[in-house]
PDB file of N, CA and C in Angstrom:
ATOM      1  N   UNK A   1      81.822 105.909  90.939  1.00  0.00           N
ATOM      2  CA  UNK A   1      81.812 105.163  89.701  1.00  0.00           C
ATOM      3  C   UNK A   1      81.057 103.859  89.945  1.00  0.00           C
ATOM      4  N   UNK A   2      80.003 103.534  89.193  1.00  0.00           N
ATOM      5  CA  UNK A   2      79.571 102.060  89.388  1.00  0.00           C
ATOM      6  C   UNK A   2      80.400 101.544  89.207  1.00  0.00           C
ATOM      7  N   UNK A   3      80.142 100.242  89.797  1.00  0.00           N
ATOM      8  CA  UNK A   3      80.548  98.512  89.857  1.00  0.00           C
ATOM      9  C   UNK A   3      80.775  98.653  88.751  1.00  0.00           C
ATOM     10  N   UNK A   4      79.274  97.967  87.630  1.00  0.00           N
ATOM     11  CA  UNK A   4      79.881  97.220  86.264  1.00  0.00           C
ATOM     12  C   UNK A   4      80.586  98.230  85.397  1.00  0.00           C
ATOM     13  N   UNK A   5      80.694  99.498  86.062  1.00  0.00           N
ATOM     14  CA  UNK A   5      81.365 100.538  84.819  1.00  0.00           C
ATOM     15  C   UNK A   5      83.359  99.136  85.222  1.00  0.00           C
ATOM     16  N   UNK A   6      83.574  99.614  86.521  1.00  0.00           N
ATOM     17  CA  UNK A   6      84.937  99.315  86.623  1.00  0.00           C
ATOM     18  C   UNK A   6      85.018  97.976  86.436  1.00  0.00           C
ATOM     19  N   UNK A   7      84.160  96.643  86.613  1.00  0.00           N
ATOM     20  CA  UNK A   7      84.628  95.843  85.923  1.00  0.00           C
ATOM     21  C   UNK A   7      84.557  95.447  84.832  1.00  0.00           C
ATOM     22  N   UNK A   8      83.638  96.290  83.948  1.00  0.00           N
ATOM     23  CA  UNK A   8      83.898  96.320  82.204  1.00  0.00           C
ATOM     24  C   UNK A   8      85.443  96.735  82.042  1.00  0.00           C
ATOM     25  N   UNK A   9      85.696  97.784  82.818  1.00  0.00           N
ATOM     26  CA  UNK A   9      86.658  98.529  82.093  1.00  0.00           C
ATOM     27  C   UNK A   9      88.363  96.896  82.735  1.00  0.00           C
ATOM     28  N   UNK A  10      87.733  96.725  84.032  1.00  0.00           N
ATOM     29  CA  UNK A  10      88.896  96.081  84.105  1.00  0.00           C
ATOM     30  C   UNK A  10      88.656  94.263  83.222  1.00  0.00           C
ATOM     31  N   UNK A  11      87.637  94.230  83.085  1.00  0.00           N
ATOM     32  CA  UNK A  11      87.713  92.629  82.400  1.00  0.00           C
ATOM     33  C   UNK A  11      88.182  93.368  80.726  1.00  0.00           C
ATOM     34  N   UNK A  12      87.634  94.320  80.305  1.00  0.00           N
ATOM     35  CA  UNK A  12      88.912  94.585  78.580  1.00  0.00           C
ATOM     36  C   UNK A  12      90.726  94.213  79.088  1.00  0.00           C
ATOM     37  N   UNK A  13      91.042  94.437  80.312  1.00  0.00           N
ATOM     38  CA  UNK A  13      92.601  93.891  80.185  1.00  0.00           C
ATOM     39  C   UNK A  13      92.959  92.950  80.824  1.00  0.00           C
ATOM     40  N   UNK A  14      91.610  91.606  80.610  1.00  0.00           N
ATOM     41  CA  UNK A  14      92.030  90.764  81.566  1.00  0.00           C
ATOM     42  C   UNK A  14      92.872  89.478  80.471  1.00  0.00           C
ATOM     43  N   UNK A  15      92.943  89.990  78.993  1.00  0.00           N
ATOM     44  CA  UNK A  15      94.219  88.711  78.395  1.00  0.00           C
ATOM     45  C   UNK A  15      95.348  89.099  78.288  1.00  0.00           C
ATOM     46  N   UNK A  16      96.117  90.377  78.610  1.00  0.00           N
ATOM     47  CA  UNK A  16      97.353  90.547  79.006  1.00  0.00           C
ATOM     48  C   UNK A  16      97.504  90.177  80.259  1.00  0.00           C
ATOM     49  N   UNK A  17      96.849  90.397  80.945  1.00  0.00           N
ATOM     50  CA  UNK A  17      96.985  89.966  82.579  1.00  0.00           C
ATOM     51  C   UNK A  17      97.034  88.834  82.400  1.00  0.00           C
ATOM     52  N   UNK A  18      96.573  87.709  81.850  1.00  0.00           N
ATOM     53  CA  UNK A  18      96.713  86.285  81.901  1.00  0.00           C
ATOM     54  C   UNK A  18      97.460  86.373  81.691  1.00  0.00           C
ATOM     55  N   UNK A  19      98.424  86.679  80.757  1.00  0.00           N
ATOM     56  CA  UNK A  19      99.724  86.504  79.542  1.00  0.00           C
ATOM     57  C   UNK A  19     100.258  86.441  80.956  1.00  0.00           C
ATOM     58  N   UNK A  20     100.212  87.343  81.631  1.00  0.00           N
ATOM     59  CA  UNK A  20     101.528  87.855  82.496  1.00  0.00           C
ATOM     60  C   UNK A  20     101.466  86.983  83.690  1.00  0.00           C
ATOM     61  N   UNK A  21     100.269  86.717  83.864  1.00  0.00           N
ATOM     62  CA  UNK A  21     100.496  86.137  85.199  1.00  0.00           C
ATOM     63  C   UNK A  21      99.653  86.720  86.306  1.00  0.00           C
ATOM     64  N   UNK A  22      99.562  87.920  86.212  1.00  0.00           N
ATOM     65  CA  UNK A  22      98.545  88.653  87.360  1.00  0.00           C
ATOM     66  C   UNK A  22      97.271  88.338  87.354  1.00  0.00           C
ATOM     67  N   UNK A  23      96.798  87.631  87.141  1.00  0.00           N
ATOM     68  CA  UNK A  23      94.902  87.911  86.908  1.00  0.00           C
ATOM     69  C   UNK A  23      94.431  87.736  88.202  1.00  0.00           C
ATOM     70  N   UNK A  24      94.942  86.950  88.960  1.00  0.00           N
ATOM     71  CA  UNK A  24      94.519  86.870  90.543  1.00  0.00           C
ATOM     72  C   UNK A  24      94.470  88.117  91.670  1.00  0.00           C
ATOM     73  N   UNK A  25      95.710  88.847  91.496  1.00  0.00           N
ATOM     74  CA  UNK A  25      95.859  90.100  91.704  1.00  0.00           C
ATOM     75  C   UNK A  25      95.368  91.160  91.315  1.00  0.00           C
ATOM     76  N   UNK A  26      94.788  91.071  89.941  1.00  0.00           N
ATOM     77  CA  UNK A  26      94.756  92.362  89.198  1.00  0.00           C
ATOM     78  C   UNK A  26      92.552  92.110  89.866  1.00  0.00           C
ATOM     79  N   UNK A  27      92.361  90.687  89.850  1.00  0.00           N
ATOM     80  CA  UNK A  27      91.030  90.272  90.389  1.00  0.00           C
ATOM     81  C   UNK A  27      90.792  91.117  91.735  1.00  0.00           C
ATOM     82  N   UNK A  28      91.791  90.863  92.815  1.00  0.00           N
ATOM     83  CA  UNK A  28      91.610  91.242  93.993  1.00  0.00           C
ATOM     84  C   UNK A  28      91.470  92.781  94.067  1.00  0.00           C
ATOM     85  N   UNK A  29      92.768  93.756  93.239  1.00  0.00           N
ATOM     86  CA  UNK A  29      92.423  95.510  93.345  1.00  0.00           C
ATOM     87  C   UNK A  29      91.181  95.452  92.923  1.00  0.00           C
ATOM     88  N   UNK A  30      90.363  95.039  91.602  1.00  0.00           N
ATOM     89  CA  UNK A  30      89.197  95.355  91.622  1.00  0.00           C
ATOM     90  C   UNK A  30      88.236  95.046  92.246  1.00  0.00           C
ATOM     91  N   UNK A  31      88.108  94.265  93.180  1.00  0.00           N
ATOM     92  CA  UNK A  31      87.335  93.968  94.471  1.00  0.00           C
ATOM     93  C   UNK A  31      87.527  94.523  95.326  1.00  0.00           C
ATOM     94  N   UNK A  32      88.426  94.825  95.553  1.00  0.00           N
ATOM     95  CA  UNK A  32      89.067  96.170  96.665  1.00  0.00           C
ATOM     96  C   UNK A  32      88.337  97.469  96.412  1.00  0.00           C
ATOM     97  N   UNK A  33      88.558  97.489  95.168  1.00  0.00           N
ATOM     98  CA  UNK A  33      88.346  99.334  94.624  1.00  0.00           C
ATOM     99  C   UNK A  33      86.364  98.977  94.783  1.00  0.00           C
ATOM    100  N   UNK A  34      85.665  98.011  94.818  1.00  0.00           N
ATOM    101  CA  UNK A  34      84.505  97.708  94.546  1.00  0.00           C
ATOM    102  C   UNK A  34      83.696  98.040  96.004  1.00  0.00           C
ATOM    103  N   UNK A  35      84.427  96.997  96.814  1.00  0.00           N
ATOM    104  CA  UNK A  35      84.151  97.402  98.000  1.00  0.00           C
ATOM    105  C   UNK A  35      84.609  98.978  98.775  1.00  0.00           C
ATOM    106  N   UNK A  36      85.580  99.345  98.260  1.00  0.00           N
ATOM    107  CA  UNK A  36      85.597 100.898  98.715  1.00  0.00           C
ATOM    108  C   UNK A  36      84.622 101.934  98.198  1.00  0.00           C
ATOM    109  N   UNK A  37      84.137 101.631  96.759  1.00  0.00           N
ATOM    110  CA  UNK A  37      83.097 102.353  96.179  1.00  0.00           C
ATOM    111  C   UNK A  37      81.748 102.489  96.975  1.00  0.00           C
ATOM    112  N   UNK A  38      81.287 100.744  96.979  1.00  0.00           N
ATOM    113  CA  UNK A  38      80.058 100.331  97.998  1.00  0.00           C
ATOM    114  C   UNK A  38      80.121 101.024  99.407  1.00  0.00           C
ATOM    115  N   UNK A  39      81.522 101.160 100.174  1.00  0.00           N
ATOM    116  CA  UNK A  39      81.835 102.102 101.454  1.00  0.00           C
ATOM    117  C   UNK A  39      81.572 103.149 101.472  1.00  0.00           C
ATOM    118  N   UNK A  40      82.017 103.710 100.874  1.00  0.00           N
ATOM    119  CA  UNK A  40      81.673 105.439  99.817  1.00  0.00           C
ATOM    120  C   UNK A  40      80.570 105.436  99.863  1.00  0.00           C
ATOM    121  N   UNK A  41      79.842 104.804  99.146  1.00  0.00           N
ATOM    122  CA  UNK A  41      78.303 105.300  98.890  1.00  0.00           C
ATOM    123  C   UNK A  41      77.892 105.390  99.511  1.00  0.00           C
ATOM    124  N   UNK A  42      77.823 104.108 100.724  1.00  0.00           N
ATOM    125  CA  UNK A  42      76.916 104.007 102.144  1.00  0.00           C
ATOM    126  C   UNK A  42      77.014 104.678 102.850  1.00  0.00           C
ATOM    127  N   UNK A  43      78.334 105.080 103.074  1.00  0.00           N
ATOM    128  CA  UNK A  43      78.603 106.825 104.189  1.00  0.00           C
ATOM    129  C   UNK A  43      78.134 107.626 103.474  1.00  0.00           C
ATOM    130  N   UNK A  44      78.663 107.893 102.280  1.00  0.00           N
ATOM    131  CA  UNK A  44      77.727 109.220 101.816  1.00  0.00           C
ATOM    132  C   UNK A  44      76.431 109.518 102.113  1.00  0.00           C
ATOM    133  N   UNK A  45      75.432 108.496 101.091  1.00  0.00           N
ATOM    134  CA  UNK A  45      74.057 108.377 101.847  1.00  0.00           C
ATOM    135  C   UNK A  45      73.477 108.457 103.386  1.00  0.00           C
ATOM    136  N   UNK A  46      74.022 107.910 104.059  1.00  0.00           N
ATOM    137  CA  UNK A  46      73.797 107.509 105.508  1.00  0.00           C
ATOM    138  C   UNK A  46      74.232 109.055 106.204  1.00  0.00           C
ATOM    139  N   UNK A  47      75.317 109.965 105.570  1.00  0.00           N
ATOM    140  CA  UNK A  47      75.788 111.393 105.951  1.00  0.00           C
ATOM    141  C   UNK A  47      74.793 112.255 105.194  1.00  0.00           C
ATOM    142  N   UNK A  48      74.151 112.246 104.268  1.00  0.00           N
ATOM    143  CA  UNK A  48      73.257 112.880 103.419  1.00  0.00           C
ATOM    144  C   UNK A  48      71.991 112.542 104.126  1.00  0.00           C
ATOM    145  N   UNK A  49      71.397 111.655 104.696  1.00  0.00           N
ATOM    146  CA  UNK A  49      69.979 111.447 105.566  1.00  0.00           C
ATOM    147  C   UNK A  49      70.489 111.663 106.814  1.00  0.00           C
ATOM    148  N   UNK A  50      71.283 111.953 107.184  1.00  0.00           N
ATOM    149  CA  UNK A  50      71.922 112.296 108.975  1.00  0.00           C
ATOM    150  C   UNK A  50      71.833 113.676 108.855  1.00  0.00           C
ATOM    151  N   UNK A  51      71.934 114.092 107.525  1.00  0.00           N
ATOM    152  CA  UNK A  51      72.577 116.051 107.770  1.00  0.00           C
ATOM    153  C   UNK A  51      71.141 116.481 107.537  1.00  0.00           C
ATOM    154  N   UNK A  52      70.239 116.170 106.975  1.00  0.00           N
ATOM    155  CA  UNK A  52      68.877 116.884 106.940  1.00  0.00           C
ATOM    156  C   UNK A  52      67.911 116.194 107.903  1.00  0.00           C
ATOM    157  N   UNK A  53      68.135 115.434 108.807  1.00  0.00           N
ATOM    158  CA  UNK A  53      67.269 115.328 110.127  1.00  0.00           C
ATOM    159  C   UNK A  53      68.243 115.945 111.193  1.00  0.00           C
ATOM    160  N   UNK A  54      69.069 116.328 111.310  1.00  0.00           N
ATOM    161  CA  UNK A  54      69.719 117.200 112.474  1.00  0.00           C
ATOM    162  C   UNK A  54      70.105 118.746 112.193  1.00  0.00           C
ATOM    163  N   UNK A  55      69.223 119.538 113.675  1.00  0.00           N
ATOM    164  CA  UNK A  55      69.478 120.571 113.350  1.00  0.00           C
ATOM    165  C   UNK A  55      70.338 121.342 113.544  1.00  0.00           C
ATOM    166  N   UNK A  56      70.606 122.583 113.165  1.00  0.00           N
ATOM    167  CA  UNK A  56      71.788 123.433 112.729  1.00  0.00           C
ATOM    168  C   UNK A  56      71.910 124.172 113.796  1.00  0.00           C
ATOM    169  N   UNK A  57      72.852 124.126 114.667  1.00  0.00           N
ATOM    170  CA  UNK A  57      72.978 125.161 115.938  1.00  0.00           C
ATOM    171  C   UNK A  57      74.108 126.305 115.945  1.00  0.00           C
ATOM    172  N   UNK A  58      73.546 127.536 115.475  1.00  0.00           N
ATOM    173  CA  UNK A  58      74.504 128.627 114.478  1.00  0.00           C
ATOM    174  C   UNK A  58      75.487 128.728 115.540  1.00  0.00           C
ATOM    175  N   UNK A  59      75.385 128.707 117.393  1.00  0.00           N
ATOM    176  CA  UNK A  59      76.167 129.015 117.622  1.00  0.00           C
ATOM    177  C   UNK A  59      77.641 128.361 118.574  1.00  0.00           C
ATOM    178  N   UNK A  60      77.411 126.899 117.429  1.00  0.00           N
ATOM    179  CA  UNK A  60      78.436 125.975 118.199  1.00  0.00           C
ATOM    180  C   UNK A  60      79.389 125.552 116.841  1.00  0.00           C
ATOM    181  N   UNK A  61      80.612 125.283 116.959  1.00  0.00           N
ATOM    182  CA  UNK A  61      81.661 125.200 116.138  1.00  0.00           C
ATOM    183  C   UNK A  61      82.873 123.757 116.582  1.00  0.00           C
ATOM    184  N   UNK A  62      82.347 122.711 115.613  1.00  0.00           N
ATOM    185  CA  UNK A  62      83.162 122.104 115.361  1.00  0.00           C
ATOM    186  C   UNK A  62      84.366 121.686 114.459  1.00  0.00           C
ATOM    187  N   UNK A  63      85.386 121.264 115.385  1.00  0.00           N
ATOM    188  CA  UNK A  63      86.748 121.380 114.444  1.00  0.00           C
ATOM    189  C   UNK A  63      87.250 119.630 114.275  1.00  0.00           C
ATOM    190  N   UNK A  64      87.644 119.425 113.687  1.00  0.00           N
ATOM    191  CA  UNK A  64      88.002 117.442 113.411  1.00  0.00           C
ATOM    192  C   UNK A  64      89.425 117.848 111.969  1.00  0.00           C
ATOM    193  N   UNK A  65      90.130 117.398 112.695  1.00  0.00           N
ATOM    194  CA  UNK A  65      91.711 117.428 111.950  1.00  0.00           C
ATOM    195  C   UNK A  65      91.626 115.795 111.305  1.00  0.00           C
ATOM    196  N   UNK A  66      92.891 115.694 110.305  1.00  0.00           N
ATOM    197  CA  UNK A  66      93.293 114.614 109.842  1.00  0.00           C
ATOM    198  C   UNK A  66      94.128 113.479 110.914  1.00  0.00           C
ATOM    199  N   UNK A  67      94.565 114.244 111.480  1.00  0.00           N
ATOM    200  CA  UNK A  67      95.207 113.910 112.954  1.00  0.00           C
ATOM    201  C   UNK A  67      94.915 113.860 114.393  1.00  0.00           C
ATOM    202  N   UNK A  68      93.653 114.172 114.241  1.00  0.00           N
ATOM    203  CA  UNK A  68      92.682 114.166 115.728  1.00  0.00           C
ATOM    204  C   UNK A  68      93.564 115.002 116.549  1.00  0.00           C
ATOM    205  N   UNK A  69      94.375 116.049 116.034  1.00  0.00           N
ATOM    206  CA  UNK A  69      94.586 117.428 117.599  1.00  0.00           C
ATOM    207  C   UNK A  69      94.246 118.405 117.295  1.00  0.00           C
ATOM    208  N   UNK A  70      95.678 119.357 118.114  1.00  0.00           N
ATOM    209  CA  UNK A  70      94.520 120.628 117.531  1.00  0.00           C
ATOM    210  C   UNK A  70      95.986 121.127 117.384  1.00  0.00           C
ATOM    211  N   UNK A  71      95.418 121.058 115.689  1.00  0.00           N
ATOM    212  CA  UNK A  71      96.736 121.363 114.710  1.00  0.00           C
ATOM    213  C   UNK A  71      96.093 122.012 113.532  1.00  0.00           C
ATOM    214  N   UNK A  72      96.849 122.647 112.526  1.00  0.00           N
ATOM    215  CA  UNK A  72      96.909 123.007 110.938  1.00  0.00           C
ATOM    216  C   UNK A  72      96.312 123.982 110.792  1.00  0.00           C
ATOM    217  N   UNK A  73      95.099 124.270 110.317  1.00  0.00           N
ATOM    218  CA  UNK A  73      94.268 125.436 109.775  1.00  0.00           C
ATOM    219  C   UNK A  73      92.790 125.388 111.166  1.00  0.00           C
ATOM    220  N   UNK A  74      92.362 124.723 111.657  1.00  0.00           N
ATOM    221  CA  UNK A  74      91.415 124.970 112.670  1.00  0.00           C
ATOM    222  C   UNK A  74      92.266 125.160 113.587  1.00  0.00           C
ATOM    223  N   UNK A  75      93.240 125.000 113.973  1.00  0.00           N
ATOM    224  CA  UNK A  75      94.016 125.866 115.405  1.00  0.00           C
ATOM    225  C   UNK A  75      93.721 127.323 115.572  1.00  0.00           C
ATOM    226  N   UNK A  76      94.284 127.454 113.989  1.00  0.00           N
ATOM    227  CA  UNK A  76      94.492 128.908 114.021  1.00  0.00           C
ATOM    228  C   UNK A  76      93.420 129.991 113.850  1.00  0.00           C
ATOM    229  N   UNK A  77      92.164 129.279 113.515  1.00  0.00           N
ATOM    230  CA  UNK A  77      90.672 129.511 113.304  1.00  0.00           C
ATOM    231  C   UNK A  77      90.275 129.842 114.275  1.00  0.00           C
ATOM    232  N   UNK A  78      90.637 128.819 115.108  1.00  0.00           N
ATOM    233  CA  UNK A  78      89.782 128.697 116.460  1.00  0.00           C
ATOM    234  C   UNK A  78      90.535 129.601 117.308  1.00  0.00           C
ATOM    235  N   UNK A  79      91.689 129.993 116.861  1.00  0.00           N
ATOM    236  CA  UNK A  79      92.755 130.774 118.198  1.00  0.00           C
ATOM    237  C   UNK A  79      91.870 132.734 117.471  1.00  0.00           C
ATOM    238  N   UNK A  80      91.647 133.149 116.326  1.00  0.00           N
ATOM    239  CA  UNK A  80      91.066 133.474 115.608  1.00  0.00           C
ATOM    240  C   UNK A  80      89.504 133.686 116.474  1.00  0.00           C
ATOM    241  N   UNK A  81      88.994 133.399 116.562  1.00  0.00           N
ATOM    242  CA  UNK A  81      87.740 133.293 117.209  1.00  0.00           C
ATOM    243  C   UNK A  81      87.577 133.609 118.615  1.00  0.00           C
ATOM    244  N   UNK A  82      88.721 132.879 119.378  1.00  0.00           N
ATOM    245  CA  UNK A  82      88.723 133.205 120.829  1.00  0.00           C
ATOM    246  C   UNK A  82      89.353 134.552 120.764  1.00  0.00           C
ATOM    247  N   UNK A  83      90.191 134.894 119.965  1.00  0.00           N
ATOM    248  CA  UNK A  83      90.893 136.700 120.044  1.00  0.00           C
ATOM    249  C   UNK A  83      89.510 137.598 119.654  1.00  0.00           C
ATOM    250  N   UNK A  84      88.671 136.960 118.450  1.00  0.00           N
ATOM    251  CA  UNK A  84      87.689 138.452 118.643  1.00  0.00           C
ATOM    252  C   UNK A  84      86.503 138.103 119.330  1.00  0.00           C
ATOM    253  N   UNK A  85      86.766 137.429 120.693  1.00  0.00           N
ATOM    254  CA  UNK A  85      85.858 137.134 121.170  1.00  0.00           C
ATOM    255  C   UNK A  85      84.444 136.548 121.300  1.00  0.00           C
ATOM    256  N   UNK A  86      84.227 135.910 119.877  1.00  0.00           N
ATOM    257  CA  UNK A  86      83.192 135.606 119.320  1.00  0.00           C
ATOM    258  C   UNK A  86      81.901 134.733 120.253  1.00  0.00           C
ATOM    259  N   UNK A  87      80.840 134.461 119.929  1.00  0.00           N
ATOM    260  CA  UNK A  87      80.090 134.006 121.452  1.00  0.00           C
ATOM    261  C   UNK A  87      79.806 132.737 120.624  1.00  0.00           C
ATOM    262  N   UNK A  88      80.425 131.895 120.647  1.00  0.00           N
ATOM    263  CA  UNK A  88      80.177 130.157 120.309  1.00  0.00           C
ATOM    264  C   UNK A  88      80.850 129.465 120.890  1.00  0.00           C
ATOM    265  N   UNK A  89      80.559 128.070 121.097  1.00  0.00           N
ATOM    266  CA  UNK A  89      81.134 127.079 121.705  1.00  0.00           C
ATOM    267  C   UNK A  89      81.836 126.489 120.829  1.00  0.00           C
ATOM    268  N   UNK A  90      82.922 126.233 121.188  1.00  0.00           N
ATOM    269  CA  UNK A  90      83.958 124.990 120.374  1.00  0.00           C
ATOM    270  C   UNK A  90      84.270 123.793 121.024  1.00  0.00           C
ATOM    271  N   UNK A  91      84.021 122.900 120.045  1.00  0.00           N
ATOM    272  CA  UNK A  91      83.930 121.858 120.410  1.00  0.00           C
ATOM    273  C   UNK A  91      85.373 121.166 119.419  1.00  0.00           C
ATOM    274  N   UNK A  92      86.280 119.857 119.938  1.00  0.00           N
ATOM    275  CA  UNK A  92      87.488 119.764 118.892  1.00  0.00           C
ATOM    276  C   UNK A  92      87.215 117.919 119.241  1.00  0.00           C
ATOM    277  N   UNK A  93      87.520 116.901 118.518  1.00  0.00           N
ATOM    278  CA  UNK A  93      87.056 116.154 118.266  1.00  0.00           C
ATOM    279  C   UNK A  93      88.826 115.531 117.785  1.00  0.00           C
ATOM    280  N   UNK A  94      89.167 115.355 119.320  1.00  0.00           N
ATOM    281  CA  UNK A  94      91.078 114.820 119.538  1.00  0.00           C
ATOM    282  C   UNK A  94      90.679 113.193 119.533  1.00  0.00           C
ATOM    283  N   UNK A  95      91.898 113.064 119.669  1.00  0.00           N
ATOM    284  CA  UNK A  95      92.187 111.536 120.321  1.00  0.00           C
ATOM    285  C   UNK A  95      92.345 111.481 121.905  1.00  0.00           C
ATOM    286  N   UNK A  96      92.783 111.621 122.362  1.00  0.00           N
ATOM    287  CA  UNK A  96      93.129 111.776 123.455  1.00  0.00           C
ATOM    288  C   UNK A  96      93.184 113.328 124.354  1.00  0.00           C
ATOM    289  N   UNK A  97      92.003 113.491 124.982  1.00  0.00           N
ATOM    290  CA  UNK A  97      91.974 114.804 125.651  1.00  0.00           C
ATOM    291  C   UNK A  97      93.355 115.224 126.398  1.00  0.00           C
ATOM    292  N   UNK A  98      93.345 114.487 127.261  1.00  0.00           N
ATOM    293  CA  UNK A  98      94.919 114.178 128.099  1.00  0.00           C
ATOM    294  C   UNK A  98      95.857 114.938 127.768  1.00  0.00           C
ATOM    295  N   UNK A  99      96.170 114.230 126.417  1.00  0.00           N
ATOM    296  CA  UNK A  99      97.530 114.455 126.055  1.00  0.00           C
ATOM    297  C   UNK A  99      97.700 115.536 124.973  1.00  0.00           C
ATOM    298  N   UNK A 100      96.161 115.887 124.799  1.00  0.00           N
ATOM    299  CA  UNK A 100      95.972 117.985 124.107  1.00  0.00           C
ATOM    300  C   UNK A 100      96.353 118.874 124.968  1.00  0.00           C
ATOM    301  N   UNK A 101      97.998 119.015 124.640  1.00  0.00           N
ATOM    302  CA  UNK A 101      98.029 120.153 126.046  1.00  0.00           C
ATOM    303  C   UNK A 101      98.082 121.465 125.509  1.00  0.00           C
ATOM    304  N   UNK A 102      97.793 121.345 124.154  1.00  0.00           N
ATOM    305  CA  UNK A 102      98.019 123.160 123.401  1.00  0.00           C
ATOM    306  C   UNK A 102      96.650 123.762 123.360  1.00  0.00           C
ATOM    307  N   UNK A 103      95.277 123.065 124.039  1.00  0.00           N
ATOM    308  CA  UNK A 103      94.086 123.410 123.684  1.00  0.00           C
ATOM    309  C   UNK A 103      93.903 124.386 124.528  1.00  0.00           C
ATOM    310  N   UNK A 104      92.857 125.464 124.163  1.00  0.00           N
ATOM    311  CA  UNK A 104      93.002 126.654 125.148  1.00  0.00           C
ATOM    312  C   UNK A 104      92.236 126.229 126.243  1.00  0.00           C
ATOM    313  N   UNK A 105      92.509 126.947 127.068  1.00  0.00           N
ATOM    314  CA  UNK A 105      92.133 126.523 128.479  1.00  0.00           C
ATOM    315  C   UNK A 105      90.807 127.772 128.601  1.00  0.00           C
ATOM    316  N   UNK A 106      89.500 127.277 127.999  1.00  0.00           N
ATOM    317  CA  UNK A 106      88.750 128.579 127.941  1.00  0.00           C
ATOM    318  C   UNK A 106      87.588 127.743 128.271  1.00  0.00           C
ATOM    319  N   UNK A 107      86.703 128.339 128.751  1.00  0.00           N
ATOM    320  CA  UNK A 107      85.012 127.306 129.562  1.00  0.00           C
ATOM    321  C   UNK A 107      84.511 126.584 128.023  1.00  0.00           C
ATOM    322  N   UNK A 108      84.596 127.371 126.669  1.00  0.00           N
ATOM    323  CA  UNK A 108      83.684 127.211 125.444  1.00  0.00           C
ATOM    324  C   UNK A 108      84.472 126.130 125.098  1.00  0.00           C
ATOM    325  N   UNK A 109      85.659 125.899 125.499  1.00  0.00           N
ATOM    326  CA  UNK A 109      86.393 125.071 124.339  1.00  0.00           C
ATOM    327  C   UNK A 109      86.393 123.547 125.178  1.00  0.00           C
ATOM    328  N   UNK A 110      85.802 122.474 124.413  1.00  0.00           N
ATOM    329  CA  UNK A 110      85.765 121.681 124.868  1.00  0.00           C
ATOM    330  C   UNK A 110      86.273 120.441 124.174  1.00  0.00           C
ATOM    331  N   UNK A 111      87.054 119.053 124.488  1.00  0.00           N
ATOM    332  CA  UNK A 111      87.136 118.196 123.736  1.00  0.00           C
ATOM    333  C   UNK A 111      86.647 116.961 123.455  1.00  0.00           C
TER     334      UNK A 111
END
């Protein structure tokens, strides 16, 4: 969403907010939400010119959780893959190698 879309929309409720008292606050979420937009965009872009100068290597497989292990739906992908033997490298993208002790212990799988 542009900038001046959200602060049109937030300066229409900025004389109840006076009434009340918030305008300082209600100032700051929309600077917040402004700068997260501007964040947004710049990764996007910056991930959109990164993904079409790097090339595509069909036979390597990366996994990246919400939680940096090796948990949820790529565990079981990847456990999936090593059963039908498939010929790619996996690569998993933890926090701490160390302390991944459920990762398979296989040459392809790396962290």
């Amino acid at each position: 969403m542009p900038i001046l879309k959200v602060f049109k929309r937030k300066l229409k409720r900025v004389g109840p907010v006076m009434v009340e008292g918030g305008l300082i606050k209600r100032t700051q979420v929309a600077t917040r939400q402004a700068k997260q937009w501007v964040d947004r965009t710049i990764g996007y872009e910056a991930r959109r010119i990164l993904s079409r100068k790097q090339k595509i290597r069909p036979k390597q497989v990366m996994f990246i959780t919400f939680q940096h292990e090796y948990t949820c739906n790529p565990r079981y992908i990847c456990e999936a893959l090593l059963r039908a033997g498939a010929d790619v490298d996996i690569y998993w993208a933890v926090e701490d190698p160390l302390f991944s002790r459920d990762l398979p212990d296989r040459a392809n799988v790396q962290a």
